[in-house]
C-alpha atoms as a PDB file:
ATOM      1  CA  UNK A   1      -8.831  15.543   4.936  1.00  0.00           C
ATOM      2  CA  UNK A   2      -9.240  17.298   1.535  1.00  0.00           C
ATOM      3  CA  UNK A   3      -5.642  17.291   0.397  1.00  0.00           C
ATOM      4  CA  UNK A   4      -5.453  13.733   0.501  1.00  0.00           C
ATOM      5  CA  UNK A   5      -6.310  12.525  -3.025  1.00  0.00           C
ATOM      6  CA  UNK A   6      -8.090   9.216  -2.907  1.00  0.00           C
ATOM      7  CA  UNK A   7      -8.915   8.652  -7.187  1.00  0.00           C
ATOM      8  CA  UNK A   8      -6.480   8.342  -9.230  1.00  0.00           C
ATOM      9  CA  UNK A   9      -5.770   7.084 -12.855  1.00  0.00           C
ATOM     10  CA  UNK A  10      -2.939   4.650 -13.286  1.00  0.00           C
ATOM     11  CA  UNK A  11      -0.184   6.792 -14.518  1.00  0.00           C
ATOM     12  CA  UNK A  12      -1.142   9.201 -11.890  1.00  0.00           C
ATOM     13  CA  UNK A  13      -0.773   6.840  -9.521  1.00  0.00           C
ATOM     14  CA  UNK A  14       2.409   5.580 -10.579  1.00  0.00           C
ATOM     15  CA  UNK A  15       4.023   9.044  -9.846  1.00  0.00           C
ATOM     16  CA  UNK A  16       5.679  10.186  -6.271  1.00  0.00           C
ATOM     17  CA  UNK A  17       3.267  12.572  -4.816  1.00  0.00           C
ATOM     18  CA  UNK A  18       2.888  14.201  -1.114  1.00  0.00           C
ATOM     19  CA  UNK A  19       0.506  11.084  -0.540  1.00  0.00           C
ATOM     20  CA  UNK A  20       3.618   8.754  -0.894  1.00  0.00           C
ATOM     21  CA  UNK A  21       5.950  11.070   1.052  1.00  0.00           C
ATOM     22  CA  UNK A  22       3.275  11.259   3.872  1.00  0.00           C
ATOM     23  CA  UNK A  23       3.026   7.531   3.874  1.00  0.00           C
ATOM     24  CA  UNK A  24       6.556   6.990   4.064  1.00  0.00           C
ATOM     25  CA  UNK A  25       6.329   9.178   7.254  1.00  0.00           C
ATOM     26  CA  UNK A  26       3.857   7.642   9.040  1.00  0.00           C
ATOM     27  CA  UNK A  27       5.256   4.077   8.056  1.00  0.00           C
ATOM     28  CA  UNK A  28       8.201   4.899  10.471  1.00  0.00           C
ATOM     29  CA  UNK A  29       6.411   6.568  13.191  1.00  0.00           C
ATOM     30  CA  UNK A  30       3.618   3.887  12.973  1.00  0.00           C
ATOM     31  CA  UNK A  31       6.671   1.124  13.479  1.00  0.00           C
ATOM     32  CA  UNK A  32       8.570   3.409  16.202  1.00  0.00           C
ATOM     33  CA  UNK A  33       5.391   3.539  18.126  1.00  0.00           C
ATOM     34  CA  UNK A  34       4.119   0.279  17.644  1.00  0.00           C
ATOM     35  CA  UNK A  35       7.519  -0.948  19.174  1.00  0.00           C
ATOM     36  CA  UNK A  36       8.261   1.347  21.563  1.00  0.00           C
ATOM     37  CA  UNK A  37       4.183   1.334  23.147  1.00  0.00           C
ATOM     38  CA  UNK A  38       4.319  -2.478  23.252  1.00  0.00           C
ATOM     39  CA  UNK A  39       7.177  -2.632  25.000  1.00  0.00           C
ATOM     40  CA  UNK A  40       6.356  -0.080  27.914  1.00  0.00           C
ATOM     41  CA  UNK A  41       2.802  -2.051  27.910  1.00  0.00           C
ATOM     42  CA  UNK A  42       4.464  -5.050  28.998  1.00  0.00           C
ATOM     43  CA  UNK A  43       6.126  -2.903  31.197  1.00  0.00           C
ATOM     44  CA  UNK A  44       2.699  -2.077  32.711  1.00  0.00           C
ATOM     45  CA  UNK A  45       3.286   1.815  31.595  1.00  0.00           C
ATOM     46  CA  UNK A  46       0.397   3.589  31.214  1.00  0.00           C
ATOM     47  CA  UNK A  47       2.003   5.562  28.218  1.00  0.00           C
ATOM     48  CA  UNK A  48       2.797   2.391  26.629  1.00  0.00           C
ATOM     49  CA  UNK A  49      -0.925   1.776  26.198  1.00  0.00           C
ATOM     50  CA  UNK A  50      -1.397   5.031  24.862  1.00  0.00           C
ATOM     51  CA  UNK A  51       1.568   5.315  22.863  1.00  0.00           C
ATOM     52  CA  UNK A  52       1.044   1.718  21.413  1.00  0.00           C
ATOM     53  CA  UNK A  53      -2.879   2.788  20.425  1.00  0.00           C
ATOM     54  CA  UNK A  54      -1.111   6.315  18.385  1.00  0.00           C
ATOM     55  CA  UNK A  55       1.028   3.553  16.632  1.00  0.00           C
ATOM     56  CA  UNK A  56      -2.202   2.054  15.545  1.00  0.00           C
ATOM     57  CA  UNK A  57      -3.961   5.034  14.756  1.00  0.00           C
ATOM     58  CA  UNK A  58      -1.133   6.062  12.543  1.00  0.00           C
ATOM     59  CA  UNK A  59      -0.956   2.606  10.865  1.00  0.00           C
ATOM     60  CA  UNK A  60      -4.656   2.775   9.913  1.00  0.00           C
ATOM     61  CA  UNK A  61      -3.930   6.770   8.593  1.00  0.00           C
ATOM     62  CA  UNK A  62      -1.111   5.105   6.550  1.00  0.00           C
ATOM     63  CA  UNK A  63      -3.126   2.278   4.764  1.00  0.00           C
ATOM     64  CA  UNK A  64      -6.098   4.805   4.487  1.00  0.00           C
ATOM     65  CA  UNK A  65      -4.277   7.308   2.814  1.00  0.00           C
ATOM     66  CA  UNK A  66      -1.728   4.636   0.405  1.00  0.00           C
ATOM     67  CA  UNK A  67      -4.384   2.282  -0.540  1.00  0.00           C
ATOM     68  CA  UNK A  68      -5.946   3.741  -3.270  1.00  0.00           C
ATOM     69  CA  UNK A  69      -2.811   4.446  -5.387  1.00  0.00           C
ATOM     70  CA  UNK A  70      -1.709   0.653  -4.405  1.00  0.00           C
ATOM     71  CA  UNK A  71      -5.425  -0.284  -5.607  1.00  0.00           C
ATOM     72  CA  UNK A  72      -5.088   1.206  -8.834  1.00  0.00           C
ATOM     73  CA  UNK A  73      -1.485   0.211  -9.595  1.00  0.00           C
ATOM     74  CA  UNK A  74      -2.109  -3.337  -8.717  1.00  0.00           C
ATOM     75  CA  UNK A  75      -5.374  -3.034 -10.983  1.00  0.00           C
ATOM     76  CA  UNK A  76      -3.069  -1.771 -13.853  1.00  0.00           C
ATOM     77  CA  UNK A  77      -1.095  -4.409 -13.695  1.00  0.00           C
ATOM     78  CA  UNK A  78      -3.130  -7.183 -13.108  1.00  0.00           C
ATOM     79  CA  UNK A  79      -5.015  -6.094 -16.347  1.00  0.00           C
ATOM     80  CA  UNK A  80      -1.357  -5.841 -18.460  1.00  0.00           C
ATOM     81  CA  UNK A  81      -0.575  -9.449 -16.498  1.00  0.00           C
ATOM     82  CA  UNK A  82      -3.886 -10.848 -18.054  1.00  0.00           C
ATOM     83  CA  UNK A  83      -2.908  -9.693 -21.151  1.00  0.00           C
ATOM     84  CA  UNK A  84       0.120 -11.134 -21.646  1.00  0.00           C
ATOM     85  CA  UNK A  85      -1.086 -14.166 -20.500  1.00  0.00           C
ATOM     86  CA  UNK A  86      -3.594 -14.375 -23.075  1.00  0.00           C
ATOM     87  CA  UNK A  87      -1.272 -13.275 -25.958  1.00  0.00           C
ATOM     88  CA  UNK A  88       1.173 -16.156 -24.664  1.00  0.00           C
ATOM     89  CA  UNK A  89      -1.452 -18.379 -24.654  1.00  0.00           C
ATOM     90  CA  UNK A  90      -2.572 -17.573 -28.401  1.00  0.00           C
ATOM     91  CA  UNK A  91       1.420 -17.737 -29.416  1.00  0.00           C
ATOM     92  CA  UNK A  92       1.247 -21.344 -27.788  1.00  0.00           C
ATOM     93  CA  UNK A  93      -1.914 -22.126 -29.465  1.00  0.00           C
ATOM     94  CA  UNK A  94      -0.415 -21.177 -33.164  1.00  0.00           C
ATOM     95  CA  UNK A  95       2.846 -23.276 -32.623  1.00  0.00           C
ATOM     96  CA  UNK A  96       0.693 -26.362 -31.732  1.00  0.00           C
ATOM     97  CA  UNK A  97      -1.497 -25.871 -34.489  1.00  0.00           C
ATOM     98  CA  UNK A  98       1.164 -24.926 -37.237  1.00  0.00           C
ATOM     99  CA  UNK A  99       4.112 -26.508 -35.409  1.00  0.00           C
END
């Protein structure tokens, strides 16, 4: 799947794009047919089984496809999270010190 983009750089990925659109798209499908395909599979339906395996299939496409912007957005802000933590910490530091 070439027009999938799977790099991106944090602002990038902090932007709607197709790749969020499509994902938003397969979340409902994936949860239509993951409920609907278990339900005929306790039913004993042979469709269930099949329809409950697209609902998989379409969850994995989902995470495949979202995960790298998630990935890089969570890396952004684990990195800003660090540094405020460390600049709080030095602020605490100085008012012990010269407090």
């Amino acid at each position: 799947m070439g027009f999938i983009r799977r790099n991106w750089t944090p602002g990038e990925a902090d932007e709607w794009t197709k790749e969020d659109w499509i994902a938003v798209i397969l979340s409902v499908t994936s949860y239509i047919l993951l409920m609907v395909g278990t339900v005929l599979s306790f039913l004993l339906n042979i469709w269930g089984f099949f329809i409950f395996a697209l609902g998989i299939l379409s969850t994995f496409l989902m995470h495949w496809i979202i995960d790298p912007k998630l990935k890089t957005v969570s890396e952004e802000y684990e990195k800003k999270q660090h540094e405020y933590l460390e600049n709080l910490e030095h602020k605490v530091r100085w008012e012990e010190i010269h407090g």
